[in-house]
Protein backbone atom coordinates (compact mmCIF):
# COMPACT_ATOMS: atom_id res chain seq x y z
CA UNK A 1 -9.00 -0.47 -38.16
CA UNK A 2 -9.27 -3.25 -35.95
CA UNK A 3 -11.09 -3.23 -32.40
CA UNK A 4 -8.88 -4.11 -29.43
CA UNK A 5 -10.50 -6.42 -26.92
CA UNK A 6 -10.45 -5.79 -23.17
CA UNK A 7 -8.17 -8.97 -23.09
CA UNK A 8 -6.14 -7.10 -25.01
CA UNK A 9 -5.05 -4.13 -22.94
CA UNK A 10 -1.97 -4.60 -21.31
CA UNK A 11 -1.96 -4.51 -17.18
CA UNK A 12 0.72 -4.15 -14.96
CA UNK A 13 1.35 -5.54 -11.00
CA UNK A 14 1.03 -2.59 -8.86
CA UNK A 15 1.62 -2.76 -4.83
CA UNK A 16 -0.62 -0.59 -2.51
CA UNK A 17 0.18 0.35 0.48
CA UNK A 18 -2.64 1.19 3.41
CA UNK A 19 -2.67 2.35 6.58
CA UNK A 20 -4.26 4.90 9.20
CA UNK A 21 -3.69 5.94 12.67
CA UNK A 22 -7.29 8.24 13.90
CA UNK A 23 -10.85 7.31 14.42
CA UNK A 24 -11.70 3.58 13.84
CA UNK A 25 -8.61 2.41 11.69
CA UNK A 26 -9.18 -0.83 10.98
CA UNK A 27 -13.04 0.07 9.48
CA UNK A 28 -11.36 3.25 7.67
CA UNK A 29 -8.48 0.36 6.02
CA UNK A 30 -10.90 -2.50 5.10
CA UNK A 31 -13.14 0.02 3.51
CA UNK A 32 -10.22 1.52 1.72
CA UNK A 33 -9.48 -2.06 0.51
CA UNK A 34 -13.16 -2.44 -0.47
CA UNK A 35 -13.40 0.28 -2.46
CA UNK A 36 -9.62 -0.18 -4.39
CA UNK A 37 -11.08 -3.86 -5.26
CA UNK A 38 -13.78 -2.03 -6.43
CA UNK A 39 -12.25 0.14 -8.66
CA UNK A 40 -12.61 -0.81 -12.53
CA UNK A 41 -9.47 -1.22 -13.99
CA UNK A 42 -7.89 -3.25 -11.26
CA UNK A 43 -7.81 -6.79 -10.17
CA UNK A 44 -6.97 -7.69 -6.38
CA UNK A 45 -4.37 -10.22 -6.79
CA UNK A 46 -3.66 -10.48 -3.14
CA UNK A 47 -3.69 -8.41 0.18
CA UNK A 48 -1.88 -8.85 3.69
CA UNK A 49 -3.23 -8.93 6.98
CA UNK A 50 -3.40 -5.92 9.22
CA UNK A 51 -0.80 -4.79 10.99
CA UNK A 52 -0.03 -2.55 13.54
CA UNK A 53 2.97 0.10 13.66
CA UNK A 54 4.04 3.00 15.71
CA UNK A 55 3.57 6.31 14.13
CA UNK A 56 6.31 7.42 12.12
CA UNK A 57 7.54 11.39 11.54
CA UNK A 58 10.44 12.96 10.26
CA UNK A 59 11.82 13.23 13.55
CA UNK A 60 11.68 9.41 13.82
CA UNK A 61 9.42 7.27 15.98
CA UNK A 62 6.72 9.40 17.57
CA UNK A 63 5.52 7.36 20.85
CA UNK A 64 2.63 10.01 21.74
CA UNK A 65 1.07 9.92 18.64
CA UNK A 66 -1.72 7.30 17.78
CA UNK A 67 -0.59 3.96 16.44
CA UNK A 68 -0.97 3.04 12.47
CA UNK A 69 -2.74 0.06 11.37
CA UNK A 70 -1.22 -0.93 8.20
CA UNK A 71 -2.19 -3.37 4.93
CA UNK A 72 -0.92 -3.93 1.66
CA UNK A 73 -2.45 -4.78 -1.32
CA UNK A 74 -1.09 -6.33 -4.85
CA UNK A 75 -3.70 -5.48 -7.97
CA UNK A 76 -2.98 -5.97 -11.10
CA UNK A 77 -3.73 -2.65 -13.53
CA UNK A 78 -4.96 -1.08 -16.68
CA UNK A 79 -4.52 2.39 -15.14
CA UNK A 80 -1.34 4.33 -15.67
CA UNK A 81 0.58 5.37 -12.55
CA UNK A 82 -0.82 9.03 -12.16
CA UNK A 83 -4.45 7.88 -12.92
CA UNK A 84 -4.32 5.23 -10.37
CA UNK A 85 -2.61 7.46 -7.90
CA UNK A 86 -5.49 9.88 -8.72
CA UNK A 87 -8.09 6.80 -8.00
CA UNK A 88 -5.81 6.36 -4.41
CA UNK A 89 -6.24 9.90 -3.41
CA UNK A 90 -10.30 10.05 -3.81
CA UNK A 91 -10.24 7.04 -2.00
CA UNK A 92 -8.26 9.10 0.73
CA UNK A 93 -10.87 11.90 0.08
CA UNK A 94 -13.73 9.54 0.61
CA UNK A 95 -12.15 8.68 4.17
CA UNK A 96 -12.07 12.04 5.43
CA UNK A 97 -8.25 12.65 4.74
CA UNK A 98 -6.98 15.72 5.22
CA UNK A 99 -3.73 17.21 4.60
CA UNK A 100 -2.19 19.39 6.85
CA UNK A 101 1.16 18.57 8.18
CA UNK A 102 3.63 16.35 6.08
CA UNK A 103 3.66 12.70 7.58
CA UNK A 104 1.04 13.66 10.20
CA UNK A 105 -1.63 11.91 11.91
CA UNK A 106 -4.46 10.88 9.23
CA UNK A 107 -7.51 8.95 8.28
CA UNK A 108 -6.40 7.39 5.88
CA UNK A 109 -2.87 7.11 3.42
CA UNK A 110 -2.88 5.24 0.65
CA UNK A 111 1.10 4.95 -1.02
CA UNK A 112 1.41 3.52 -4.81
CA UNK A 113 4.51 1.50 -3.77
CA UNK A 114 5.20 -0.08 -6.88
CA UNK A 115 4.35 -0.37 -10.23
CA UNK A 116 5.76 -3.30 -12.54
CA UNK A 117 9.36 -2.18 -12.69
CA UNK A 118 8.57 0.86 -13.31
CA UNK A 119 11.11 4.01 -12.53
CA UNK A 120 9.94 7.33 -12.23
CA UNK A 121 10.38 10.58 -10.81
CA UNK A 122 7.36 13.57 -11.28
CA UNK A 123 6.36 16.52 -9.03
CA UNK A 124 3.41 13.99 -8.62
CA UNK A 125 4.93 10.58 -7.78
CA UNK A 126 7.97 8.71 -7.53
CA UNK A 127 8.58 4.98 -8.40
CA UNK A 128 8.90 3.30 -6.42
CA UNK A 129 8.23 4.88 -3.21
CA UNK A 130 11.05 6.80 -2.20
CA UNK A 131 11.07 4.86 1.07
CA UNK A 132 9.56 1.81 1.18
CA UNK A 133 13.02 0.08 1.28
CA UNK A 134 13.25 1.32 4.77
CA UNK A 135 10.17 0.94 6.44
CA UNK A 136 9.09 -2.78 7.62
CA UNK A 137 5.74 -1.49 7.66
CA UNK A 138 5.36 -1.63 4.52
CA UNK A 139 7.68 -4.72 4.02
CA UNK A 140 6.73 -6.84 5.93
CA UNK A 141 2.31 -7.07 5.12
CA UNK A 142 4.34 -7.20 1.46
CA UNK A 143 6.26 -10.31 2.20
CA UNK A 144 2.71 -11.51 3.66
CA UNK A 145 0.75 -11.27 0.52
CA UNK A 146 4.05 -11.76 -1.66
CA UNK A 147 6.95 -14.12 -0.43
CA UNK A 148 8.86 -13.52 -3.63
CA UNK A 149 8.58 -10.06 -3.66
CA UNK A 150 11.11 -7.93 -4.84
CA UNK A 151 11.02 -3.67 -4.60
CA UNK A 152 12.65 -2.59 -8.00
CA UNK A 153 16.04 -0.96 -7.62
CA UNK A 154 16.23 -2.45 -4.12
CA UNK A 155 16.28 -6.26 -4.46
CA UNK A 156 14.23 -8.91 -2.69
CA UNK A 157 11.56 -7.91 -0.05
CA UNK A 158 12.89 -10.45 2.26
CA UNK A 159 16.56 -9.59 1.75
CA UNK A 160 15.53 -6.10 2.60
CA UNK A 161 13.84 -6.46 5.91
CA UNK A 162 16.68 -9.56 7.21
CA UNK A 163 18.64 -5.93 7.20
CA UNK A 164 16.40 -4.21 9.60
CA UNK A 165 16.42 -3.95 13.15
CA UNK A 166 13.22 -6.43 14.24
CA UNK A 167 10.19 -4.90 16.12
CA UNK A 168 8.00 -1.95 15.22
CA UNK A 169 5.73 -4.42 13.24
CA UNK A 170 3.04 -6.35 15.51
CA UNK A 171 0.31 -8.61 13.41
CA UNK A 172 -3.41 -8.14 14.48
CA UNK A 173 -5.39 -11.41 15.35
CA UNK A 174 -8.19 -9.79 13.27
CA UNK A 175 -9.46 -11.13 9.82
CA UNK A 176 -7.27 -10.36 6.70
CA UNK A 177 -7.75 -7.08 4.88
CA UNK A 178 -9.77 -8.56 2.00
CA UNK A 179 -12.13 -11.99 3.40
CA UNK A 180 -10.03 -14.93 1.89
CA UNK A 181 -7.12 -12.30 0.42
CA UNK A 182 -4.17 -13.24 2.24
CA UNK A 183 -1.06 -14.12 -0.11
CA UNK A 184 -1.86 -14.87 -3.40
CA UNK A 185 -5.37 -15.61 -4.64
């Protein structure tokens, strides 16, 4: 039987979605990215700026709740989907997440948008994100790191966010998510 090298193993393009709207967001987010570069198993191939976004619930745009500061993240992967969401929600963990009301205020949320072209539909995870087609905050830090990016199922990341509404999405002047990680490395 033959060893298989470390070159060998095959690894996948996965997008990561960041963002968090309590206590000191943008330290919480580029910690978060940290610690995902950090993560054996995956390769930061490029990372957005921050942005910021209003907080959104089920109800729609919820002006009296704090603000999200957002970030996304393109690694390339050993992991299979459910480990790496697994890594994601530690990372969460690690933050202080906690989870108490469906799409409520938090420390920290880390989404496994995408996954190679992956489709898939557990109890655990869906691929990809149910609703990242819809929401320019994850879009458009996407198009940032990516400008051919394309959301399996739904077409080109540009494409999709020429059919939005504009606004909602306001860049930071602060320094990229990752030093030096904005677009492709």
């Amino acid at each position: 039987m033959a060893l298989v090298s470390l070159l060998d193993v095959h690894r996948e393009r996965a997008v990561i979605a960041l963002g968090s709207n309590l206590g000191d967001r943008e330290a919480t987010v580029r910690s978060a990215g940290l610690d995902i570069a950090a993560t054996s198993a995956l390769n930061v191939v490029a990372a957005s700026g921050l942005f910021e976004t209003p907080a959104l619930t089920l109800g729609g745009v919820d002006e009296s709740a704090p603000s999200y500061l957002n970030a996304v993240m393109i690694v390339e992967t050993a992991l299979a989907p459910i480990a790496m969401l697994e890594r994601l929600n530690e990372i969460e963990d690690e933050h202080g997440r906690v989870r108490e009301a469906r799409w409520g205020d938090r420390t920290l949320d880390l989404d496994l948008i995408a996954y190679g072209e992956l489709t898939l539909s557990t109890s655990r995870l869906t691929l990809p994100h149910p609703r990242a087609h819809e929401r320019d905050f994850v879009l458009v830090p996407w198009l940032q790191a990516d400008p051919d990016a394309s959301l399996p199922g739904f077409g080109r990341v540009h494409d999709l966010l020429a059919r939005m509404p504009a606004g909602g999405v306001t860049p930071i002047a602060a320094a990229p998510l990752l030093p030096g990680s904005v677009g492709e490395l």
